[in-house]
PDB file of N, CA and C in Angstrom:
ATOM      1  N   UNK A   1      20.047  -6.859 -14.525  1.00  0.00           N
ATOM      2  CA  UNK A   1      18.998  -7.461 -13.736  1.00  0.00           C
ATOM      3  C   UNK A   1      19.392  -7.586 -12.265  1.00  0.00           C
ATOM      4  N   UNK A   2      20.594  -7.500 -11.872  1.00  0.00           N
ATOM      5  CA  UNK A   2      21.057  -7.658 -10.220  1.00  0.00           C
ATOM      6  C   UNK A   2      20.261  -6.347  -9.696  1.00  0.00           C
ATOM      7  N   UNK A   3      19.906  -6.957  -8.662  1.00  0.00           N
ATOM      8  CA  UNK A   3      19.029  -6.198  -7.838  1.00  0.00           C
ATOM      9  C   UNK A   3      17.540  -5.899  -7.762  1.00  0.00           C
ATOM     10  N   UNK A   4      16.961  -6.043  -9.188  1.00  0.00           N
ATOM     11  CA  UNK A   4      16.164  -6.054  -9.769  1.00  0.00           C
ATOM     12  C   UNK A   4      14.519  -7.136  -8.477  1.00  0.00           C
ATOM     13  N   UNK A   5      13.692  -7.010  -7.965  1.00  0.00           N
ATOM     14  CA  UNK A   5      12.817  -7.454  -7.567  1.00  0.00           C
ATOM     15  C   UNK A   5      11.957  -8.515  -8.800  1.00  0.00           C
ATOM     16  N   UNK A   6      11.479  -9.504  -8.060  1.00  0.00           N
ATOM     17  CA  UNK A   6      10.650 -10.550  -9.010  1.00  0.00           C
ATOM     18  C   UNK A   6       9.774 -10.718  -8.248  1.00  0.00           C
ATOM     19  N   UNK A   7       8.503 -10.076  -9.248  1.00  0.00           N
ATOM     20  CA  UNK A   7       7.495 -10.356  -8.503  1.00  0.00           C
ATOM     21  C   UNK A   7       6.607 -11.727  -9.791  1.00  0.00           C
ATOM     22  N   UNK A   8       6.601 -12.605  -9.593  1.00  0.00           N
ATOM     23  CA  UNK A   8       5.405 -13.633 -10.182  1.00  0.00           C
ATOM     24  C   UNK A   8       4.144 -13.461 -10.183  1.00  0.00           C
ATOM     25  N   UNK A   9       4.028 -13.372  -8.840  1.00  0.00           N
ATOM     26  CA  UNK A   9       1.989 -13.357  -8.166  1.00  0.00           C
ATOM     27  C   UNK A   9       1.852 -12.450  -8.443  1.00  0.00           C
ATOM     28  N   UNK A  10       0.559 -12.656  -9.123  1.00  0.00           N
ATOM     29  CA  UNK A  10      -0.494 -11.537  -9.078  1.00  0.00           C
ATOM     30  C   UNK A  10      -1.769 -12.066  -8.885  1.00  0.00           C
ATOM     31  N   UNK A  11      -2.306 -10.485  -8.345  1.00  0.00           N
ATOM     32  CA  UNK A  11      -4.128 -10.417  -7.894  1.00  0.00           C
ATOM     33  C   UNK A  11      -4.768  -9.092  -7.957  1.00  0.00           C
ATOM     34  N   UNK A  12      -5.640  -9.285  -7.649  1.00  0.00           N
ATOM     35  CA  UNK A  12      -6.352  -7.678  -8.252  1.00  0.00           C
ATOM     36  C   UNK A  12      -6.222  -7.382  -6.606  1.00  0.00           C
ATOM     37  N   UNK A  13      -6.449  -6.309  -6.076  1.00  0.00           N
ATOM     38  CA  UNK A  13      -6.225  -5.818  -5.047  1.00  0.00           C
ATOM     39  C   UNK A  13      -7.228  -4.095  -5.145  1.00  0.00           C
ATOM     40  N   UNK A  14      -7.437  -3.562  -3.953  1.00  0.00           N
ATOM     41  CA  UNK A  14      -7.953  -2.580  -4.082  1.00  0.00           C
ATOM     42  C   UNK A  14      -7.279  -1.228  -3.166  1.00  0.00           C
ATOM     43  N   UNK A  15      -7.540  -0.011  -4.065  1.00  0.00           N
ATOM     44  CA  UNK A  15      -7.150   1.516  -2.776  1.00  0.00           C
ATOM     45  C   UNK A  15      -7.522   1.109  -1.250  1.00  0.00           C
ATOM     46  N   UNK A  16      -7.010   2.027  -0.905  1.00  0.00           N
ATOM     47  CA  UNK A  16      -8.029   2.049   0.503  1.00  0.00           C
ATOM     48  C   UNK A  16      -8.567   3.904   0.566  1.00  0.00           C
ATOM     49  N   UNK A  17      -8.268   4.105  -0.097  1.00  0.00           N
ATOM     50  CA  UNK A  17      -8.265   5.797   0.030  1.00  0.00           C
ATOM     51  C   UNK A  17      -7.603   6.385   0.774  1.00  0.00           C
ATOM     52  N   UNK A  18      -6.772   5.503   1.670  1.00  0.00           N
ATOM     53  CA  UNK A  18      -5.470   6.423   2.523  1.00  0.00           C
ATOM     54  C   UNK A  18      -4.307   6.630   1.781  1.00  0.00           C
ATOM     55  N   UNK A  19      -3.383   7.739   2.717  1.00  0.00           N
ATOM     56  CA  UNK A  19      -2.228   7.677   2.062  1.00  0.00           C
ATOM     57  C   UNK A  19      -1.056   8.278   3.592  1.00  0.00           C
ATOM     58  N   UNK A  20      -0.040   7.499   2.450  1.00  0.00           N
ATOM     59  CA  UNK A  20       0.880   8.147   4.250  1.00  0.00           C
ATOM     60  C   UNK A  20       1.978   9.035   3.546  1.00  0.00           C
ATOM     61  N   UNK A  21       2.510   9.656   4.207  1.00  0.00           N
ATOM     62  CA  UNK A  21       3.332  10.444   4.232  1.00  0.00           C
ATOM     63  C   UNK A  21       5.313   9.727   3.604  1.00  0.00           C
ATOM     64  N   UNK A  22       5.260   8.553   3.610  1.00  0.00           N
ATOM     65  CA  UNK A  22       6.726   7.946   3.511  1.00  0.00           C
ATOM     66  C   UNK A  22       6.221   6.900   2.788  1.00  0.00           C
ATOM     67  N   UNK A  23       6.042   5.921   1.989  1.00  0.00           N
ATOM     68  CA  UNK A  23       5.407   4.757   1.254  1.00  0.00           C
ATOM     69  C   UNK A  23       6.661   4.089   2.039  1.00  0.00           C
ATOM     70  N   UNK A  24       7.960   3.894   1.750  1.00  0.00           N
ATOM     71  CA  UNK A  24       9.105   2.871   1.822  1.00  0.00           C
ATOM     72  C   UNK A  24       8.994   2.978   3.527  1.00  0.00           C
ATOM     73  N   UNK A  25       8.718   3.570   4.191  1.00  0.00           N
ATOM     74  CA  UNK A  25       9.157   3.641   5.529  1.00  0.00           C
ATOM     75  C   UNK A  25       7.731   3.160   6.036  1.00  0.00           C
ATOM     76  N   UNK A  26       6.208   3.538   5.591  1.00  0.00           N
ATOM     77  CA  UNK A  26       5.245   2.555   5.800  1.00  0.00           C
ATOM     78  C   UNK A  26       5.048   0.628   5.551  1.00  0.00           C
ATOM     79  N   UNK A  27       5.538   0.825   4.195  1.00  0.00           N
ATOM     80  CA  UNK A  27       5.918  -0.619   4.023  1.00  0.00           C
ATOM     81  C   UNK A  27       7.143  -1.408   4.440  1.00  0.00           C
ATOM     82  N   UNK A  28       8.286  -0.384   5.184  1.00  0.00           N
ATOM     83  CA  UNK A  28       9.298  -1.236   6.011  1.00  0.00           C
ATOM     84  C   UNK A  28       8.554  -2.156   7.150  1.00  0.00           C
ATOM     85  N   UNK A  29       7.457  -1.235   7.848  1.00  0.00           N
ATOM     86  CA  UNK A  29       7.135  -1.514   9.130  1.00  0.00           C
ATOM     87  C   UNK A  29       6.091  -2.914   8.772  1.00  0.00           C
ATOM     88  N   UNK A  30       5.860  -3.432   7.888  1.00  0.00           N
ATOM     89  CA  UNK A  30       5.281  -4.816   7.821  1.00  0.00           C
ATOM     90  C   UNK A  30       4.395  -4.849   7.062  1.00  0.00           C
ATOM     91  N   UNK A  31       3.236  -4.262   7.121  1.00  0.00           N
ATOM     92  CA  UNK A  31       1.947  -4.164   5.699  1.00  0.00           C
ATOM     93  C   UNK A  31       1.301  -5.706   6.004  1.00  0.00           C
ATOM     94  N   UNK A  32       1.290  -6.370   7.401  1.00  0.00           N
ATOM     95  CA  UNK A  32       0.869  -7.577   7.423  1.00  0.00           C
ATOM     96  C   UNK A  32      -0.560  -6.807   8.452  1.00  0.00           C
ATOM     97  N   UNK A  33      -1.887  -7.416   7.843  1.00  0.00           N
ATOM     98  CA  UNK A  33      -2.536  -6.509   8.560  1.00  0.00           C
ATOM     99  C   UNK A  33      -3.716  -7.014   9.280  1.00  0.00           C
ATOM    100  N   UNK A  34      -3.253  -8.555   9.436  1.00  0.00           N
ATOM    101  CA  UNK A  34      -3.899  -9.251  10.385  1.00  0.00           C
ATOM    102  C   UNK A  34      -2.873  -9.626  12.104  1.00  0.00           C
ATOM    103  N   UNK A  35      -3.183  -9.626  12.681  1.00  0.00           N
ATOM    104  CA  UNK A  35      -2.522 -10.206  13.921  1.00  0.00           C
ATOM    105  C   UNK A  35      -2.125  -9.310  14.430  1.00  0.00           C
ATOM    106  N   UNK A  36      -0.649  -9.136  15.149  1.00  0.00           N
ATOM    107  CA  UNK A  36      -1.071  -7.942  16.131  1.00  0.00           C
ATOM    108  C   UNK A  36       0.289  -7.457  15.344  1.00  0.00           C
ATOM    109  N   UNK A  37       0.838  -7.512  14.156  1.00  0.00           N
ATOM    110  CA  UNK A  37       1.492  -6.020  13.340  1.00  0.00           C
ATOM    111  C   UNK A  37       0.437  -5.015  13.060  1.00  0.00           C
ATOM    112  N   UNK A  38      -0.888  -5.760  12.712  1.00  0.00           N
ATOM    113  CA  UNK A  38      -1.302  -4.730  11.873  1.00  0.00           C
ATOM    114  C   UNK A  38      -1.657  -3.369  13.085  1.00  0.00           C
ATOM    115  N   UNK A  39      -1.334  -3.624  14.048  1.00  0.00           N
ATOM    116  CA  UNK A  39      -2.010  -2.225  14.759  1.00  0.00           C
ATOM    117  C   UNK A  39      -0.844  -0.938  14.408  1.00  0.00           C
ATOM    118  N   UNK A  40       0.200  -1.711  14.579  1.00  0.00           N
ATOM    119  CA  UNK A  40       1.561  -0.941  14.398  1.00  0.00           C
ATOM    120  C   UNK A  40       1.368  -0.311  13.351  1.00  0.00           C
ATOM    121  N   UNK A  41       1.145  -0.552  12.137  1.00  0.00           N
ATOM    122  CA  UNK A  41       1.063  -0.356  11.062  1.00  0.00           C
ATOM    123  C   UNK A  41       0.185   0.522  10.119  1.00  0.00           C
ATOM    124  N   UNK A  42      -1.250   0.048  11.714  1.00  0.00           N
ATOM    125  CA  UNK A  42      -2.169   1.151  11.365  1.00  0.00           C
ATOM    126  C   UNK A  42      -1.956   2.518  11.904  1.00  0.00           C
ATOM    127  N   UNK A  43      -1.497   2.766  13.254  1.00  0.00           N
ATOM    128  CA  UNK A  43      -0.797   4.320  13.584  1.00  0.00           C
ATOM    129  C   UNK A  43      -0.082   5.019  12.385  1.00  0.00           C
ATOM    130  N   UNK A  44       0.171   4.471  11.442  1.00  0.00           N
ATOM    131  CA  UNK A  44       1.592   5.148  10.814  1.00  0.00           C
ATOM    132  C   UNK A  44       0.688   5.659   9.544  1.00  0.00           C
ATOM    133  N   UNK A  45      -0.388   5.319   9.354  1.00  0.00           N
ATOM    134  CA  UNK A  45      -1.611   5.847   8.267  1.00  0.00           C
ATOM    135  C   UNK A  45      -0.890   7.343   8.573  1.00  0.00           C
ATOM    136  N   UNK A  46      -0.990   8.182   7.243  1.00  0.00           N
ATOM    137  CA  UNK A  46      -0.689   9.566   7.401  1.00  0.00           C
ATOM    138  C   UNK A  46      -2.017  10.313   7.533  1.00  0.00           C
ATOM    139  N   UNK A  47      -3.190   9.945   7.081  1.00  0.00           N
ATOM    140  CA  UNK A  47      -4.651  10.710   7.000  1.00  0.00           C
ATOM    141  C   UNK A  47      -5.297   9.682   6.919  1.00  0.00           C
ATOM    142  N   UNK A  48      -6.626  10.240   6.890  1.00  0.00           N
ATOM    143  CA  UNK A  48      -8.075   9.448   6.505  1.00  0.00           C
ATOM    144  C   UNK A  48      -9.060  11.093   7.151  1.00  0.00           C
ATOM    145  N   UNK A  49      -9.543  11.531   5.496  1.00  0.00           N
ATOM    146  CA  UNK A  49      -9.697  12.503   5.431  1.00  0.00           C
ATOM    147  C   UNK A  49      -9.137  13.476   4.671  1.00  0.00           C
ATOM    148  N   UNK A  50     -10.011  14.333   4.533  1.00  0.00           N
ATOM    149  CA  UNK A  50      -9.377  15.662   3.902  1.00  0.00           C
ATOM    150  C   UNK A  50      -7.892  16.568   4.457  1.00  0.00           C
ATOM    151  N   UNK A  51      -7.346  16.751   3.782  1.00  0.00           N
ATOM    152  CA  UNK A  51      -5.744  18.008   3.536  1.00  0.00           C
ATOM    153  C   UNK A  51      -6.277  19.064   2.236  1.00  0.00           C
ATOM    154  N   UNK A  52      -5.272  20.021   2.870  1.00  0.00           N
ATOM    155  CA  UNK A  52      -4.890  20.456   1.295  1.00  0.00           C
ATOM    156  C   UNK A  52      -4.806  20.415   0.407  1.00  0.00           C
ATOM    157  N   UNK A  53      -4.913  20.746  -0.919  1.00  0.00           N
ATOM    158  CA  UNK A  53      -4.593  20.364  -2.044  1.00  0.00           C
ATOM    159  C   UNK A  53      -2.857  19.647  -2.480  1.00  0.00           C
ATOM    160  N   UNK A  54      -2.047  20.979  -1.602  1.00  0.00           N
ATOM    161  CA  UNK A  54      -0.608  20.294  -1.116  1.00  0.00           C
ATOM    162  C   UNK A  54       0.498  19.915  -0.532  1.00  0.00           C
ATOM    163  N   UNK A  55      -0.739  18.640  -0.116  1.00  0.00           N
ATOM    164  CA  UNK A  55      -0.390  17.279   0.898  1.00  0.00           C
ATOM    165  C   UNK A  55      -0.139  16.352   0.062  1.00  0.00           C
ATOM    166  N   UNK A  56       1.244  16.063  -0.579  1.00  0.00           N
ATOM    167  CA  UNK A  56       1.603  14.422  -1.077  1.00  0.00           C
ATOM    168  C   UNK A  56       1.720  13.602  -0.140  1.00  0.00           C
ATOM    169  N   UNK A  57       0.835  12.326  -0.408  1.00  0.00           N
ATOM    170  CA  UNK A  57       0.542  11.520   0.051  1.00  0.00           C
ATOM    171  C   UNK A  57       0.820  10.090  -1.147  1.00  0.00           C
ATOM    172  N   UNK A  58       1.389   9.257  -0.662  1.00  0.00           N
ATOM    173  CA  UNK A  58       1.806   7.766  -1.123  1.00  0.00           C
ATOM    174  C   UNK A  58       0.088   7.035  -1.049  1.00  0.00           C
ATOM    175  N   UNK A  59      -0.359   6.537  -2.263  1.00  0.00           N
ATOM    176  CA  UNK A  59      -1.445   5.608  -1.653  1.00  0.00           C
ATOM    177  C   UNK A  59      -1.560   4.413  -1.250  1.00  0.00           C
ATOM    178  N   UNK A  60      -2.439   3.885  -0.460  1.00  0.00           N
ATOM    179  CA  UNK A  60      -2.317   2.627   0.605  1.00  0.00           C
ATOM    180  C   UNK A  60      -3.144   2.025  -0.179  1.00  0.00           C
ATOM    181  N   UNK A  61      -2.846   0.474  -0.626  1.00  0.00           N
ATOM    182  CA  UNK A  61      -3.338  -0.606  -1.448  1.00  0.00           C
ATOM    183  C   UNK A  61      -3.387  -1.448  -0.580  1.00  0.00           C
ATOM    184  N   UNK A  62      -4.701  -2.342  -0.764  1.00  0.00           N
ATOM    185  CA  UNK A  62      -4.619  -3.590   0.005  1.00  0.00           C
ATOM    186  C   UNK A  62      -5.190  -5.004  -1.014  1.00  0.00           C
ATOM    187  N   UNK A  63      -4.307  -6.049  -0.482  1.00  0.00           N
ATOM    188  CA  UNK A  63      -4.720  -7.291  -1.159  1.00  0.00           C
ATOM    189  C   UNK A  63      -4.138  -8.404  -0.488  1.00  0.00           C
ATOM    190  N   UNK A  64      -5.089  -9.970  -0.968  1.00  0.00           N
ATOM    191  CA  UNK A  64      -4.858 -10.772   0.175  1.00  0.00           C
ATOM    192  C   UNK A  64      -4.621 -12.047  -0.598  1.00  0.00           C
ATOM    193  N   UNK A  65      -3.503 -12.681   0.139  1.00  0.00           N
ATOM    194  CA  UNK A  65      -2.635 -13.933  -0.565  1.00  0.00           C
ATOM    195  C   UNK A  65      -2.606 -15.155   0.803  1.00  0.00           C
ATOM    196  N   UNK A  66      -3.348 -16.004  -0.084  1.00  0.00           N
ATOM    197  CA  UNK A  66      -3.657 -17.216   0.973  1.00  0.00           C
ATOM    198  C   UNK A  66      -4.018 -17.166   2.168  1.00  0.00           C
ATOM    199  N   UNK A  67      -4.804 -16.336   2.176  1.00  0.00           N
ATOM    200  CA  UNK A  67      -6.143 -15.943   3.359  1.00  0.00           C
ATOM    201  C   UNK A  67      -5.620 -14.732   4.046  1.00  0.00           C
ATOM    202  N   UNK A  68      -4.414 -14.503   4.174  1.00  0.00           N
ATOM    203  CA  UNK A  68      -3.895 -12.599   4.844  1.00  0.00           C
ATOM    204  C   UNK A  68      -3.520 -11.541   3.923  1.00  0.00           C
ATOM    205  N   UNK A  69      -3.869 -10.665   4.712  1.00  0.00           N
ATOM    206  CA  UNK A  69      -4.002  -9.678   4.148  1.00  0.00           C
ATOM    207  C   UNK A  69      -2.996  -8.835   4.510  1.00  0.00           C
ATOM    208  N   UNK A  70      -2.844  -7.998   3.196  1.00  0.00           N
ATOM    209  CA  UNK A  70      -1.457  -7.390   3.005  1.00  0.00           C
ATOM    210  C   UNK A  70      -2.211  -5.560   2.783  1.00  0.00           C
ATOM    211  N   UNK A  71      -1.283  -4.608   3.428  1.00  0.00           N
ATOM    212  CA  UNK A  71      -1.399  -3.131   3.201  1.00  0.00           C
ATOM    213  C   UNK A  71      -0.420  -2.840   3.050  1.00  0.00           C
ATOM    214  N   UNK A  72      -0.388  -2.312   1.836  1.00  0.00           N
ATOM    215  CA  UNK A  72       1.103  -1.309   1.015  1.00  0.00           C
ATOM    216  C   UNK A  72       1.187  -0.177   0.552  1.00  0.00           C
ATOM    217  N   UNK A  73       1.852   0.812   0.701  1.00  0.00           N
ATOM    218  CA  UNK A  73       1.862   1.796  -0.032  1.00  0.00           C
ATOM    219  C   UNK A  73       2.889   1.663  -1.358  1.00  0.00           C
ATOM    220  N   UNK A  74       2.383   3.241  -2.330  1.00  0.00           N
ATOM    221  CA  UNK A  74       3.313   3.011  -3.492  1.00  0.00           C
ATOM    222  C   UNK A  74       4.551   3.855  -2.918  1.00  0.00           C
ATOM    223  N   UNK A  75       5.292   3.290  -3.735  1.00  0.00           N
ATOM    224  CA  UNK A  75       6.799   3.899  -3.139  1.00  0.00           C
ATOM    225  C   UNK A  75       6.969   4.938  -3.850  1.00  0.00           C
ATOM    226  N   UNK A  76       6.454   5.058  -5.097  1.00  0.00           N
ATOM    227  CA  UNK A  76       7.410   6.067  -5.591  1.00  0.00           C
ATOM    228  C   UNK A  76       6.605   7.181  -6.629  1.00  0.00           C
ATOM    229  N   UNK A  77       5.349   7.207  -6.303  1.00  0.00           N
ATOM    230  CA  UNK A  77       4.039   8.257  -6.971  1.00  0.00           C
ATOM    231  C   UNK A  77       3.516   8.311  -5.989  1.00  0.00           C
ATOM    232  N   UNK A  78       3.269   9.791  -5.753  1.00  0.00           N
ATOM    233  CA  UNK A  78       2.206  10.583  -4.608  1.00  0.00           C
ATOM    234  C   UNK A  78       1.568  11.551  -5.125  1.00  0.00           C
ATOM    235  N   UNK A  79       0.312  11.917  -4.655  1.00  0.00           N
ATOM    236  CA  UNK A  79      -1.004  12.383  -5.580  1.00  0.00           C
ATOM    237  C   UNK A  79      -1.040  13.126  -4.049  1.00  0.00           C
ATOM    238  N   UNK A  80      -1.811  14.619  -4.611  1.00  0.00           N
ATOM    239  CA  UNK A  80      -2.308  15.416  -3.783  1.00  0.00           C
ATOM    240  C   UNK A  80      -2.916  14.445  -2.366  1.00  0.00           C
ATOM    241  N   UNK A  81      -4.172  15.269  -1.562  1.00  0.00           N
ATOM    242  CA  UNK A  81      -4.281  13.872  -0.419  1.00  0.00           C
ATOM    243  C   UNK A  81      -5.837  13.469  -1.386  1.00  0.00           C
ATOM    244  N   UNK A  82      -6.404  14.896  -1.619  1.00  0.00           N
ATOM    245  CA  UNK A  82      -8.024  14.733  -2.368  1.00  0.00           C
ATOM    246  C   UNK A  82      -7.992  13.639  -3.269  1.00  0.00           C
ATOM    247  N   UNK A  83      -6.808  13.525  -4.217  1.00  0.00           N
ATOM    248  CA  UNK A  83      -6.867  12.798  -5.272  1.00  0.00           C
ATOM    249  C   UNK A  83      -6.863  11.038  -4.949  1.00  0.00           C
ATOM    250  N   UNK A  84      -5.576  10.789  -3.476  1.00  0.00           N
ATOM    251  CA  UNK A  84      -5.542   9.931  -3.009  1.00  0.00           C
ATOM    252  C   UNK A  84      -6.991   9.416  -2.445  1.00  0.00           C
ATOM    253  N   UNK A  85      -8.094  10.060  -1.916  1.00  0.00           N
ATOM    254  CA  UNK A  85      -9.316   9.993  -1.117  1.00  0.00           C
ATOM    255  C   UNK A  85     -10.283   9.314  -2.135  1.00  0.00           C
ATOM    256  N   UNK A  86     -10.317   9.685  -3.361  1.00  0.00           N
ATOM    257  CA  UNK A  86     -11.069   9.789  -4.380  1.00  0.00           C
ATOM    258  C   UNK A  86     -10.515   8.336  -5.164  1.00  0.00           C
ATOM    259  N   UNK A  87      -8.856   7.592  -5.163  1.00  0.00           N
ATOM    260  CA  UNK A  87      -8.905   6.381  -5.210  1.00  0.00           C
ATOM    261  C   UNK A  87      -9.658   5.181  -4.647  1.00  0.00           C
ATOM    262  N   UNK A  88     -10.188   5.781  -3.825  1.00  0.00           N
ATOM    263  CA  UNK A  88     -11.101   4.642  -2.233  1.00  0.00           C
ATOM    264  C   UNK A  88     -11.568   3.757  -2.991  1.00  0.00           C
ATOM    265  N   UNK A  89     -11.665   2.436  -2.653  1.00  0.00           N
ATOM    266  CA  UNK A  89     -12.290   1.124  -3.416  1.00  0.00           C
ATOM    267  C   UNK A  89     -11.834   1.113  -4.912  1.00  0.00           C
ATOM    268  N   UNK A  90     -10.864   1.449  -5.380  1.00  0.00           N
ATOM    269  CA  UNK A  90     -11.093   1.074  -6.655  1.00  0.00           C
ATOM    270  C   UNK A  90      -9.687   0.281  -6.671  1.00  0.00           C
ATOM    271  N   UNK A  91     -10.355  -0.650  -7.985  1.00  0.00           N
ATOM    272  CA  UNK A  91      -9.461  -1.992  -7.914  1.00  0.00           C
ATOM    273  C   UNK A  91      -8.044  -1.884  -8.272  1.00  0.00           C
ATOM    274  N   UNK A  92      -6.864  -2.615  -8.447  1.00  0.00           N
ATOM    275  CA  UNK A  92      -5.431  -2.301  -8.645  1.00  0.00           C
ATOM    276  C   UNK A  92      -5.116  -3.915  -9.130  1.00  0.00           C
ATOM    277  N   UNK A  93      -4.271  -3.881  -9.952  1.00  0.00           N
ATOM    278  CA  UNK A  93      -3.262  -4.918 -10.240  1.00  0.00           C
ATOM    279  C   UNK A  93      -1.733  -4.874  -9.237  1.00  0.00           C
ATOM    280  N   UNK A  94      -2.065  -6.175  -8.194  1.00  0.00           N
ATOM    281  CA  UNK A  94      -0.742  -5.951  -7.985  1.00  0.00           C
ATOM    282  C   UNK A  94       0.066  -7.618  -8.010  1.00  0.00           C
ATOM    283  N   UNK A  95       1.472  -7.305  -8.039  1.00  0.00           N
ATOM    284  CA  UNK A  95       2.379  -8.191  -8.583  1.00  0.00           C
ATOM    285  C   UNK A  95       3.201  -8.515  -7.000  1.00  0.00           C
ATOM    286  N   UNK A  96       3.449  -9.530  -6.629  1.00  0.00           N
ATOM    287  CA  UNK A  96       3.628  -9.647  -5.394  1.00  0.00           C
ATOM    288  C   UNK A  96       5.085 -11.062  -5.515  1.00  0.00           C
ATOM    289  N   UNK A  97       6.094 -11.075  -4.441  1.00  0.00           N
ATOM    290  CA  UNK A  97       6.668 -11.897  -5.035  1.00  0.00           C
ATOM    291  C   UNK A  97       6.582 -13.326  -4.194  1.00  0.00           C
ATOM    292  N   UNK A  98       6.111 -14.356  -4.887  1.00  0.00           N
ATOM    293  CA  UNK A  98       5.668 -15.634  -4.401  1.00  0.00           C
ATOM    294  C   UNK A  98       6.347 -16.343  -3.204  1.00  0.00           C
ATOM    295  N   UNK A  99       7.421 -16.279  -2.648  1.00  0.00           N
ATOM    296  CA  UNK A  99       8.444 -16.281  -1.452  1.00  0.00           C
ATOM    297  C   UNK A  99       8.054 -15.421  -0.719  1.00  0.00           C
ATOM    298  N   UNK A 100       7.279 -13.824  -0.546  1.00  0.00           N
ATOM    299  CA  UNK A 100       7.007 -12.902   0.261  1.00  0.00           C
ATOM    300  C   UNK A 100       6.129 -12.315  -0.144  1.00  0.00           C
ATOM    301  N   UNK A 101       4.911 -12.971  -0.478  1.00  0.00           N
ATOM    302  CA  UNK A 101       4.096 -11.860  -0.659  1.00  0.00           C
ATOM    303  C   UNK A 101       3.526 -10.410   0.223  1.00  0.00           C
ATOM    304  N   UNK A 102       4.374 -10.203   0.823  1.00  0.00           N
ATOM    305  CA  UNK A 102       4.191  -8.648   1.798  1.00  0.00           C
ATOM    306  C   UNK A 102       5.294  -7.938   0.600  1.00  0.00           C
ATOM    307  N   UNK A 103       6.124  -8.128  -0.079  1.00  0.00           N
ATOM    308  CA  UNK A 103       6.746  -7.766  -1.062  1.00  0.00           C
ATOM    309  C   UNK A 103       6.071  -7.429  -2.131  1.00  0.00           C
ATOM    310  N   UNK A 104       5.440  -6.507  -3.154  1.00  0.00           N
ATOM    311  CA  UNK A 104       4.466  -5.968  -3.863  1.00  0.00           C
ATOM    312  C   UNK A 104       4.776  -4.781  -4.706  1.00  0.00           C
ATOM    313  N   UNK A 105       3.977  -5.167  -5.516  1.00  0.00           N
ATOM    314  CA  UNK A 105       3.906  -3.013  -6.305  1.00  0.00           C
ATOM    315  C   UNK A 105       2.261  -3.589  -6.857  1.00  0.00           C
ATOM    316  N   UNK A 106       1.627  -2.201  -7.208  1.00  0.00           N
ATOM    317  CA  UNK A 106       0.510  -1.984  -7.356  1.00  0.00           C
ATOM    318  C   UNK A 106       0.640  -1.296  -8.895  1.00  0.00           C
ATOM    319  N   UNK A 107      -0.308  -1.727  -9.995  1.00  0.00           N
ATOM    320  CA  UNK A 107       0.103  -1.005 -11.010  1.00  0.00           C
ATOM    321  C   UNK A 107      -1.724  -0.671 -11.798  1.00  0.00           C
TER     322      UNK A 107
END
């Protein structure tokens, strides 16, 4: 279990239909997406829109814990970009950990 992440919280959360190019290196940069990170955060979007068929792309989840709102990508599954586009609005379980909720996975 050392090392291991604990996430407690959970909430339903939804796609956004984006996806970026690095998930761990999008969600280093903060995933806080109110105030003035989120602009930072929004440059680093890899698309919005059509690619190729192969363009892996990480998808961008969003969900909100005690009134802010959080944008994450998955770290470690990437879907063509079409397939990512075609997630748009649809809902997600994610597990977030109650000390940080900018800390997350989407399942």
């Amino acid at each position: 279990m050392f090392g291991k992440k604990k996430y407690e919280g959970e909430c339903t959360g939804r796609y956004t239909g984006e996806g970026v190019l690095d998930g761990k290196r999008f969600n280093a940069r903060g995933g806080v997406m109110s105030g003035e990170d989120g602009v930072q955060t929004e440059l680093y979007i890899g698309f919005k829109g059509t690619h190729t068929s192969g363009n892996k792309r990480y998808p961008v989840y969003e969900y909100t814990v005690d009134g802010v709102l959080y944008r994450r990508a998955k770290e470690h599954v990437a879907y063509n970009s079409g397939a990512v586009a075609k997630m748009k609005d649809k809902p997600c379980t994610v597990r977030y950990d109650l000390n940080d909720p900018g800390k997350s996975k989407a399942k």
